[in-house]
Protein backbone atom coordinates (compact mmCIF):
# COMPACT_ATOMS: atom_id res chain seq x y z
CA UNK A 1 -73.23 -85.33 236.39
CA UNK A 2 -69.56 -84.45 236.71
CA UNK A 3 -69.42 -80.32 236.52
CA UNK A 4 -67.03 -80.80 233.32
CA UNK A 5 -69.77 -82.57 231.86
CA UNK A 6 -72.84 -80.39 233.20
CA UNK A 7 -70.57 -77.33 231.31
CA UNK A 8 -70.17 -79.28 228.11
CA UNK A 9 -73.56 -80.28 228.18
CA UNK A 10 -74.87 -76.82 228.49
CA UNK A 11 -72.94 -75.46 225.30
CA UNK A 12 -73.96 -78.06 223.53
CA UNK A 13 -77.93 -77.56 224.41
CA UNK A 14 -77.19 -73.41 223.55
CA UNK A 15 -75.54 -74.56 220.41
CA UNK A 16 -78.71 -76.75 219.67
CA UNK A 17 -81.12 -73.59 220.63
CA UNK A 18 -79.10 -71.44 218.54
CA UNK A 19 -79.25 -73.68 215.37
CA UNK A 20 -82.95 -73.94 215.63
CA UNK A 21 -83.41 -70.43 216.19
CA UNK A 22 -81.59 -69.87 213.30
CA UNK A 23 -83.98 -72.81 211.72
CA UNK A 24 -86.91 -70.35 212.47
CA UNK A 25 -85.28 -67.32 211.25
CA UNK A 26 -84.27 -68.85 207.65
CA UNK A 27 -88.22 -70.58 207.33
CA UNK A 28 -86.79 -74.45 207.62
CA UNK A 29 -89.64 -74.71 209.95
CA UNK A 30 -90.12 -78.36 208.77
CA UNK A 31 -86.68 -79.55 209.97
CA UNK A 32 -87.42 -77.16 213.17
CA UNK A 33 -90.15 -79.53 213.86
CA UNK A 34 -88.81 -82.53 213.44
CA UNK A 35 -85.65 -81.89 215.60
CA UNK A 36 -88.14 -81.45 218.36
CA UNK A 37 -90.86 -84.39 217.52
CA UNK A 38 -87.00 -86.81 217.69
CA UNK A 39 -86.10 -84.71 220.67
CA UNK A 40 -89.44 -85.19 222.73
CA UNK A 41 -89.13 -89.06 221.37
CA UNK A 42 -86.04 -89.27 223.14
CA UNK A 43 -87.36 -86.58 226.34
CA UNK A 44 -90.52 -85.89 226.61
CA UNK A 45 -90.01 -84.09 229.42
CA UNK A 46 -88.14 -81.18 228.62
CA UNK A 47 -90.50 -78.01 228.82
CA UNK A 48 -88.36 -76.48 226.60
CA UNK A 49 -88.60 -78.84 224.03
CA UNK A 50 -92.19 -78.53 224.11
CA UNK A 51 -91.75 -74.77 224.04
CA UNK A 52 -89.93 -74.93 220.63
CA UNK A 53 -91.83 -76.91 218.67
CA UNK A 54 -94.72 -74.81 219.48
CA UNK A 55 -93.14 -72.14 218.14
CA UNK A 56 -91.93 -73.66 214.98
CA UNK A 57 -95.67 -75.13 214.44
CA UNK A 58 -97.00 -71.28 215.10
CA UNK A 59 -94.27 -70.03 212.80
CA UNK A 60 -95.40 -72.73 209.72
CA UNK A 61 -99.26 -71.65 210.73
CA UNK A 62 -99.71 -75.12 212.35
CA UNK A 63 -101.95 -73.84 215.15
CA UNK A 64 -103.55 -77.05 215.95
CA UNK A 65 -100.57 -78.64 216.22
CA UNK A 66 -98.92 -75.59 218.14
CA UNK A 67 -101.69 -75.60 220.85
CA UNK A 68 -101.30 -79.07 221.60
CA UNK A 69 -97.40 -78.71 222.29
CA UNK A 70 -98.37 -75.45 224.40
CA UNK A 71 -101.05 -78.01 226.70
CA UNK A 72 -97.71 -80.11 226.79
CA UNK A 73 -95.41 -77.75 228.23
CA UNK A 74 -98.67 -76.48 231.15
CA UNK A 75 -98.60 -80.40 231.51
CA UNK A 76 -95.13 -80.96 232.93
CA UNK A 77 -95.26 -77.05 234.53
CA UNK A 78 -98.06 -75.67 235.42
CA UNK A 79 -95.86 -72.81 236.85
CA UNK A 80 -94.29 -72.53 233.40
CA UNK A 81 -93.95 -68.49 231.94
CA UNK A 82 -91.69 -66.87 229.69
CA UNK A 83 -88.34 -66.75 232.06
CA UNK A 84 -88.57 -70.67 232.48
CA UNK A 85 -88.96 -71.69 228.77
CA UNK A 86 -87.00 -69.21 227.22
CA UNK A 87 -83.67 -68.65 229.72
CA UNK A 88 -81.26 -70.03 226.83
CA UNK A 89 -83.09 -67.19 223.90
CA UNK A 90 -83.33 -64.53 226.38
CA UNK A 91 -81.06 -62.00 225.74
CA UNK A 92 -78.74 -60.94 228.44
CA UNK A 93 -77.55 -57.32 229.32
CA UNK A 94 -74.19 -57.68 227.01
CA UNK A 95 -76.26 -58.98 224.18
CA UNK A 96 -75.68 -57.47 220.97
CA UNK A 97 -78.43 -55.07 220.17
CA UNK A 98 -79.06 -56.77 217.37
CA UNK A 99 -80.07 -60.13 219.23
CA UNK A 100 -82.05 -58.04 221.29
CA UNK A 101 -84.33 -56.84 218.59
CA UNK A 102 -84.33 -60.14 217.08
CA UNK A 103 -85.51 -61.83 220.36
CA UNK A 104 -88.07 -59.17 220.97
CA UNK A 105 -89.52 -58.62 217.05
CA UNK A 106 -89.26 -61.99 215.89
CA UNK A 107 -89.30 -64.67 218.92
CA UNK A 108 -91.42 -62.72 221.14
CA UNK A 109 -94.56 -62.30 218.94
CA UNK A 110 -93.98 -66.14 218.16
CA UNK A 111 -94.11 -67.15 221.75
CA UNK A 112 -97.00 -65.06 222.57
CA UNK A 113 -98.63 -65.94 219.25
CA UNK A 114 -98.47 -69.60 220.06
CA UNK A 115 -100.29 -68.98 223.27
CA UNK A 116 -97.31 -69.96 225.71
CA UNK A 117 -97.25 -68.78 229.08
CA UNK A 118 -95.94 -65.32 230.32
């Protein structure tokens, strides 16, 4: 891929993270989840894919469902933690302190919640 087109692509994946952050943070976990059952359709190989709809199942108390996306993501990466799945919702050092709570009192205890890899 062209590095005009790598660019684009990677604003539009960080808009897509964004929106279903935002999905989790407003309760829509329903919609959440089925972005990421159509996205894993398309790619099932995308870690991060995997990584998100575990967290939308643990958000909507689906941990059946959750733990079965979490075997998915150790699946395609065994060497899978917390800085691989999460490198678009990390917060970086010019974050807004306000993302940086967000990421660390709402995402966080998600994450570890759905059992996902540190």
């Amino acid at each position: 891929m062209e590095l005009v087109g790598q660019i684009l692509y990677g604003f539009a994946m960080t808009e897509r993270i964004q929106h279903f952050l935002s999905l989790i943070d407003t309760g829509e976990f329903d919609f959440a989840i089925q972005y990421f059952l159509k996205s894993n359709q398309v790619n099932s190989k995308v870690a991060a894919n995997w990584t998100n709809l575990a967290i939308a199942y643990t958000a909507k108390g689906e941990t059946d469902k959750a733990a079965l996306a979490v075997a998915e993501v150790k699946k395609l990466n065994p060497n899978a933690n917390l800085a691989t799945l999460s490198f678009v919702q990390k917060p970086m050092s010019a974050s807004p302190q306000s993302y940086k709570d967000w990421f660390e009192k709402k995402y966080l205890p998600l994450y570890r919640k759905a059992g996902l890899p540190e």
